[in-house]
Protein backbone atom coordinates (compact mmCIF):
# COMPACT_ATOMS: atom_id res chain seq x y z
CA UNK A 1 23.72 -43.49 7.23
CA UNK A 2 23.89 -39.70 7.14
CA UNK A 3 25.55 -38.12 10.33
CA UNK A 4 23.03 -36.68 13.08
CA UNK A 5 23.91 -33.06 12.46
CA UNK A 6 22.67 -33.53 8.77
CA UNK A 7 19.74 -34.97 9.42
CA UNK A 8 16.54 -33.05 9.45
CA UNK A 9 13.87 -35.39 12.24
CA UNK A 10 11.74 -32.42 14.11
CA UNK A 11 8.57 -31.82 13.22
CA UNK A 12 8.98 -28.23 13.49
CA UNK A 13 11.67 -28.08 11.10
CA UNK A 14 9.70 -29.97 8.64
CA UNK A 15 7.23 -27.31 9.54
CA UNK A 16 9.22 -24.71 8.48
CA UNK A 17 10.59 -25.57 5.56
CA UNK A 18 7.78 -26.91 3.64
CA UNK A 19 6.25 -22.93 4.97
CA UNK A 20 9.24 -21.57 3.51
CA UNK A 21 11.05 -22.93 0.30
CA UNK A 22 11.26 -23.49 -2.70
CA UNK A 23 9.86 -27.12 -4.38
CA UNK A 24 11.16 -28.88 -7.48
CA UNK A 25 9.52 -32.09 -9.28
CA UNK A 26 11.49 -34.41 -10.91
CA UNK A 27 10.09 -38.05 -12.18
CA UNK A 28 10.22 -39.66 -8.60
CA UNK A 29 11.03 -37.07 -6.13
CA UNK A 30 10.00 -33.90 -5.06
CA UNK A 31 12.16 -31.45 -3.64
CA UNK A 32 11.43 -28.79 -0.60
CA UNK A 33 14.61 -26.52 -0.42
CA UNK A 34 15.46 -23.85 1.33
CA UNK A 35 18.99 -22.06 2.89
CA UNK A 36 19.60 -22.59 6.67
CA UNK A 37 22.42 -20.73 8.47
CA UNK A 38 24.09 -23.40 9.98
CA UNK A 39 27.37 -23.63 7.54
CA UNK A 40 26.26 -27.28 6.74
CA UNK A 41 23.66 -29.17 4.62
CA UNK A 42 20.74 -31.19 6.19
CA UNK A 43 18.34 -33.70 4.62
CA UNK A 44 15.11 -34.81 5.66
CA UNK A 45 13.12 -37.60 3.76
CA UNK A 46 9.05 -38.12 3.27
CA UNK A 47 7.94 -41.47 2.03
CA UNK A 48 4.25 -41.93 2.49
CA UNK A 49 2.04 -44.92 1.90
CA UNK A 50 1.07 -43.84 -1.17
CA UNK A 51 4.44 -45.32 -2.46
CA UNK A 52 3.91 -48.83 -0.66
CA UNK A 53 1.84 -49.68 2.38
CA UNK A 54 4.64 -51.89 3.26
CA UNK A 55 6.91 -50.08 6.17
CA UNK A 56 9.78 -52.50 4.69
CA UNK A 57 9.93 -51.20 1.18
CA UNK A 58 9.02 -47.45 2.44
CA UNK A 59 12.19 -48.24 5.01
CA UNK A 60 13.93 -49.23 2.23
CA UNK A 61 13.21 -46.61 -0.05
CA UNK A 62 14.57 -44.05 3.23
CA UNK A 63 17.66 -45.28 3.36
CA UNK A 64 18.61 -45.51 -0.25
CA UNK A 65 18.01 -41.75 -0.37
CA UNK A 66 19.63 -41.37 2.84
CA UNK A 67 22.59 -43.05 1.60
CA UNK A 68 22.54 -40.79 -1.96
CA UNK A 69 22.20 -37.63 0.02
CA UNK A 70 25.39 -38.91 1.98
CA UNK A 71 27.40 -39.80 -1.07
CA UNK A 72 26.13 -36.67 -3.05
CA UNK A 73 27.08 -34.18 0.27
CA UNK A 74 30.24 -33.48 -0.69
CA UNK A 75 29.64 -31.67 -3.70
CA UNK A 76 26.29 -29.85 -2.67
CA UNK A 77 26.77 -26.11 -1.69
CA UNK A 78 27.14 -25.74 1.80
CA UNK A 79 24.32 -24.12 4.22
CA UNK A 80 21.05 -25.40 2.75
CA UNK A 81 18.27 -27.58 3.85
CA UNK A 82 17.05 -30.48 1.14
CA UNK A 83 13.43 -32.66 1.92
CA UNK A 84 12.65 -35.61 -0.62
CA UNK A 85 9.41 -36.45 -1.11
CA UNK A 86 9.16 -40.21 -2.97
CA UNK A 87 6.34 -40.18 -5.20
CA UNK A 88 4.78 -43.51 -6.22
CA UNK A 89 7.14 -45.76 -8.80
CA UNK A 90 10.43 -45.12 -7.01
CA UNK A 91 10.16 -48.32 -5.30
CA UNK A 92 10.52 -50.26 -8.46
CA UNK A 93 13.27 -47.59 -9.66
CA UNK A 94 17.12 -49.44 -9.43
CA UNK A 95 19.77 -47.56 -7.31
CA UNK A 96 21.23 -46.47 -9.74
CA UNK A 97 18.65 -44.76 -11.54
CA UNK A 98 17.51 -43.20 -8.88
CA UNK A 99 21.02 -42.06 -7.87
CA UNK A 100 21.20 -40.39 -11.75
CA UNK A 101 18.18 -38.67 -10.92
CA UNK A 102 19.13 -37.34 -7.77
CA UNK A 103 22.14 -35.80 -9.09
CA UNK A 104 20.72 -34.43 -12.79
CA UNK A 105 17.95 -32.56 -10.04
CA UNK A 106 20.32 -30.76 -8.20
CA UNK A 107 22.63 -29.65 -10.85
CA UNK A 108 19.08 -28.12 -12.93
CA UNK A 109 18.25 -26.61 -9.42
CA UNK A 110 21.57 -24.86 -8.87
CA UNK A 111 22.25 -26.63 -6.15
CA UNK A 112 25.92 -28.56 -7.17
CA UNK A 113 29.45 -26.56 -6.15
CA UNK A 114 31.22 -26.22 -9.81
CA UNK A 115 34.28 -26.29 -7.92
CA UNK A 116 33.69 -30.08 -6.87
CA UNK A 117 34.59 -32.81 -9.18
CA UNK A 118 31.06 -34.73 -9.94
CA UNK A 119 31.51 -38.61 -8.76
CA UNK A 120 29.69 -40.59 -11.69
């Protein structure tokens, strides 16, 4: 589970960045990004019922991007806000696909610190 201060959960945040950011589509996920000024990276994560009307595998689905964001953290750059959106199929998607996804987004967005060793 991601630590509280790098999780994104008010509304008005949501608010804001989906006003103000930048969006990237990759196969499964969406991305909403955009730079905060706290010093430290914060996730949020959007999985509607269009990927499953059942709240188990949309709970599931949450937390296996919760725990990617957490193992990916370290080698993010630091200071900038990151919403998922699931799309419909990633619930039949294996971890680790989805995991290889994850991190193949974020280094065409930019997003990965060269200086970090990449975890594979």
């Amino acid at each position: 589970m991601l630590p509280k201060a790098n999780r994104i959960k008010k509304k008005k945040d949501f608010e804001i960045i989906f006003k103000d950011s930048k969006g990237f589509k990759s196969s499964i996920l969406i991305f909403r990004v955009r730079k905060n000024n706290l010093g430290l990276n914060r996730f949020g994560f959007v999985v509607s019922q269009k990927v499953s009307k059942r709240a188990v595998i949309r709970n599931k689905v949450r937390r296996r991007l919760s725990d990617m964001a957490k193992a990916e953290m370290g080698i993010i750059k630091a200071g900038i806000d990151i919403v998922m959106i699931a799309l419909p199929g990633i619930e039949k998607k294996e971890f680790g696909e989805v995991k290889e996804i994850i991190k193949e987004s974020l280094s065409n967005m930019g997003l990965i610190n060269k200086n970090k060793p990449i975890n594979v």
